[in-house]
C-alpha atoms as a PDB file:
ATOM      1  CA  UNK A   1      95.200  57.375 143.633  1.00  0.00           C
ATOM      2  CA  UNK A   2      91.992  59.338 143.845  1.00  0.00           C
ATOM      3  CA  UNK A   3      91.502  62.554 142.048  1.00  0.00           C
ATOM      4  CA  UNK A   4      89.433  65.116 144.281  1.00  0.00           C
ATOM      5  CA  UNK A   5      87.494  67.735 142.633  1.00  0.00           C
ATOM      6  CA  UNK A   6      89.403  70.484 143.445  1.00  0.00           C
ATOM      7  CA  UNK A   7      92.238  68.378 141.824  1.00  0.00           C
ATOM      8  CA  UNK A   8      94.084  67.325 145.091  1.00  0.00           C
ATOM      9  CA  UNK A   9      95.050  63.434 145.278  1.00  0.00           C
ATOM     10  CA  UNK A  10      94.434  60.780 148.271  1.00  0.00           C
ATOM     11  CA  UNK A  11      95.091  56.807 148.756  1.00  0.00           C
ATOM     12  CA  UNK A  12      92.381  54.518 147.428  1.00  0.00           C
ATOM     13  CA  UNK A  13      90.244  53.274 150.091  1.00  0.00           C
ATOM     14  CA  UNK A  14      88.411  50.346 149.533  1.00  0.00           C
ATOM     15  CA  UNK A  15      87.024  50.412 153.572  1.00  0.00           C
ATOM     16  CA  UNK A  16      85.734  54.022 153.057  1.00  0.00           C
ATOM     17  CA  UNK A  17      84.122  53.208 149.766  1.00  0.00           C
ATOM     18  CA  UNK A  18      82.571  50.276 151.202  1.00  0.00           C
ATOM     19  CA  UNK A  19      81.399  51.742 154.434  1.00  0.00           C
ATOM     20  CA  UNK A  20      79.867  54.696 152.217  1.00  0.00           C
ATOM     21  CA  UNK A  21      77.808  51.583 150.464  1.00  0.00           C
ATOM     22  CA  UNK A  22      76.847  50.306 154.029  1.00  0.00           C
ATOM     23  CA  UNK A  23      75.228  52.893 154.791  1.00  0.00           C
ATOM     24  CA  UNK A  24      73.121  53.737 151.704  1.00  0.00           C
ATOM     25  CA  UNK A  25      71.934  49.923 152.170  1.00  0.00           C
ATOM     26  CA  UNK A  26      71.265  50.048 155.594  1.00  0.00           C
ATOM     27  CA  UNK A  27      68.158  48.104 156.613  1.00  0.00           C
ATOM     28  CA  UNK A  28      67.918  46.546 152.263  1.00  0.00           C
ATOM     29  CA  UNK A  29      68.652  42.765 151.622  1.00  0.00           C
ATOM     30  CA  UNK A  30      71.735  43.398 150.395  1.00  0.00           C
ATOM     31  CA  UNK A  31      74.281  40.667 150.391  1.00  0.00           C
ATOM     32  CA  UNK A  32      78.026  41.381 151.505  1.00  0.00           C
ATOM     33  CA  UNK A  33      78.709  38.986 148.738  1.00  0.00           C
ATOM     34  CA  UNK A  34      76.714  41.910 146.158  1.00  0.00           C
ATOM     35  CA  UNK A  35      78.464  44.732 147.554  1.00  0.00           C
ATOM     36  CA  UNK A  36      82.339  42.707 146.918  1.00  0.00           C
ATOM     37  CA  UNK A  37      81.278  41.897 143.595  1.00  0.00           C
ATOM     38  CA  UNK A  38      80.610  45.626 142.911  1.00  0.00           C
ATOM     39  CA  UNK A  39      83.821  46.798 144.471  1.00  0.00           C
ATOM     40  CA  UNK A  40      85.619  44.273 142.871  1.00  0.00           C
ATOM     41  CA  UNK A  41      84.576  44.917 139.245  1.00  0.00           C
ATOM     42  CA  UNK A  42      84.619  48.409 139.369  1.00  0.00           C
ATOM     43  CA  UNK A  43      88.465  48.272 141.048  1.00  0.00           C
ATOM     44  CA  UNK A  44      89.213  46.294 137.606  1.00  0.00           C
ATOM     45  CA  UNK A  45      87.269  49.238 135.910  1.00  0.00           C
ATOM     46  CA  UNK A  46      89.262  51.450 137.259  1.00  0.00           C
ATOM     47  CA  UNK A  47      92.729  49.974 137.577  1.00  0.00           C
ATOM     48  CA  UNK A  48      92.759  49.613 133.660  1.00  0.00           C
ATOM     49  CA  UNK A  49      91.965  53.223 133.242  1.00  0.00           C
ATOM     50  CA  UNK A  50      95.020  53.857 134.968  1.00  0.00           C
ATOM     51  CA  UNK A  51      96.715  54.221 138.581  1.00  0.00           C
ATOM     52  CA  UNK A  52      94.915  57.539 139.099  1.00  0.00           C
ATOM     53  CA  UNK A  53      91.134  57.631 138.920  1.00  0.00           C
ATOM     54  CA  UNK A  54      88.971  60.880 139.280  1.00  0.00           C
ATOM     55  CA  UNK A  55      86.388  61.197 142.245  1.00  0.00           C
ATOM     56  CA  UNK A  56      83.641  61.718 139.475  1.00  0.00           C
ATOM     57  CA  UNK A  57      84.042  58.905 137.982  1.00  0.00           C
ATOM     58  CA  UNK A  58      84.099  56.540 141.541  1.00  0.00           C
ATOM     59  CA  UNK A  59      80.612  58.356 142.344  1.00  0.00           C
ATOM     60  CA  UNK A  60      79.061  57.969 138.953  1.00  0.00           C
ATOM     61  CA  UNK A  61      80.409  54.268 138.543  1.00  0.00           C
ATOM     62  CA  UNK A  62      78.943  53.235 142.643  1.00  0.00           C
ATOM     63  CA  UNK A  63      75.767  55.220 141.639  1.00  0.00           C
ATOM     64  CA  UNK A  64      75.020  52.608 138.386  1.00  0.00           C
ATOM     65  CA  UNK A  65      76.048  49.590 140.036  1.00  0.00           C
ATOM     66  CA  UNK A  66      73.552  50.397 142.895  1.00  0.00           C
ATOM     67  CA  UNK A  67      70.705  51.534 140.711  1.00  0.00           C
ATOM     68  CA  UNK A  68      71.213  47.317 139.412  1.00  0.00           C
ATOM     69  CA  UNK A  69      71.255  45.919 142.951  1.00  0.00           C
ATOM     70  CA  UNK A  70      68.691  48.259 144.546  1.00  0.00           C
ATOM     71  CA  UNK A  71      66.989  51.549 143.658  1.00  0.00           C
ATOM     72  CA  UNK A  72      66.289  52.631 147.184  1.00  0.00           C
ATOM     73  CA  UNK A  73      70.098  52.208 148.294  1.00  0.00           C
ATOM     74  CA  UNK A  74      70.896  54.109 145.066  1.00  0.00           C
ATOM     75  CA  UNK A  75      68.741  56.812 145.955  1.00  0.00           C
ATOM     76  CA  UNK A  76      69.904  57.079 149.487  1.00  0.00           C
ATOM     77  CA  UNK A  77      73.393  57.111 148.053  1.00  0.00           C
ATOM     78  CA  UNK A  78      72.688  59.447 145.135  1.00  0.00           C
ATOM     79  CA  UNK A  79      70.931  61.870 147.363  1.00  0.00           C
ATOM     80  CA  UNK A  80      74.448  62.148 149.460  1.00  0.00           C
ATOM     81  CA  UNK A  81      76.766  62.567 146.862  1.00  0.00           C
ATOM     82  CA  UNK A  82      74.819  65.303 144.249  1.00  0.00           C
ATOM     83  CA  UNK A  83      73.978  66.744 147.603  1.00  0.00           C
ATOM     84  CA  UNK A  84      70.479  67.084 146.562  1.00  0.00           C
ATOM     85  CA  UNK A  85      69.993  71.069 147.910  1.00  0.00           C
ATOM     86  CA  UNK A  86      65.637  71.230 148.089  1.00  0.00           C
ATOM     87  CA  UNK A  87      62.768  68.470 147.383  1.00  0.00           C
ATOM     88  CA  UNK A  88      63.009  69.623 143.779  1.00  0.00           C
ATOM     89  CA  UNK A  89      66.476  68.191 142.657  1.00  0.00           C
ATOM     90  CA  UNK A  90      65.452  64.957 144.616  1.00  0.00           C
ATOM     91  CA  UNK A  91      62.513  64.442 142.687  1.00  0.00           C
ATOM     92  CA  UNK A  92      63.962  65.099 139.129  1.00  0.00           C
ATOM     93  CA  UNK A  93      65.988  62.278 140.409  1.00  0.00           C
ATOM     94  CA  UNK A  94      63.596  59.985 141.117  1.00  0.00           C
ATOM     95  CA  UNK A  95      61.650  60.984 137.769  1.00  0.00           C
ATOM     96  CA  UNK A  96      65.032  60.048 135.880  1.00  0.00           C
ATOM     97  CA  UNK A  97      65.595  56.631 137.940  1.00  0.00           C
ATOM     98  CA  UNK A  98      61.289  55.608 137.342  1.00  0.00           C
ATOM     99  CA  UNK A  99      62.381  56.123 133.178  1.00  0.00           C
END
């Protein structure tokens, strides 16, 4: 189970997660082999936390494991889910990511 931010509680889904990945690497050389291994060692990540994981937590986790296979799909992904509100908050994120 997923924990939502305002605390309500869905099914796991691998196909949304993944198709949320697809389209931060859109147009990268990025193997479907890279993206499985991701999934698949953060779903071990996660299943030994427990059988409920919070929504934070799947973010943060996709976030580092795309900043390792490709900074530009990690931006394009970060920038959706911080919901980067002006040019500002994009840069500081970009500053943080050249560090």
């Amino acid at each position: 189970m997923v924990v939502k931010k305002d605390g309500s509680r869905e099914n796991y889904d691998r196909e949304k997660l993944e198709k949320g990945l697809w389209i931060a690497c859109e147009k990268r050389k990025i193997t479907d082999d890279q993206i499985s291994k991701l999934i698949n060692n953060l779903e071990e990540k996660w299943g030994n936390v427990g059988k409920e994981v919070e929504s934070k937590t799947i973010g943060e986790d996709l976030m580092d494991g795309l900043k390792e296979i490709d900074e530009v799909a990690y931006i394009r992904f970060a920038s959706v889910y911080r919901q980067f509100k002006d040019i500002e908050s994009f840069k500081r994120e970009l500053n943080k990511l050249s560090k």
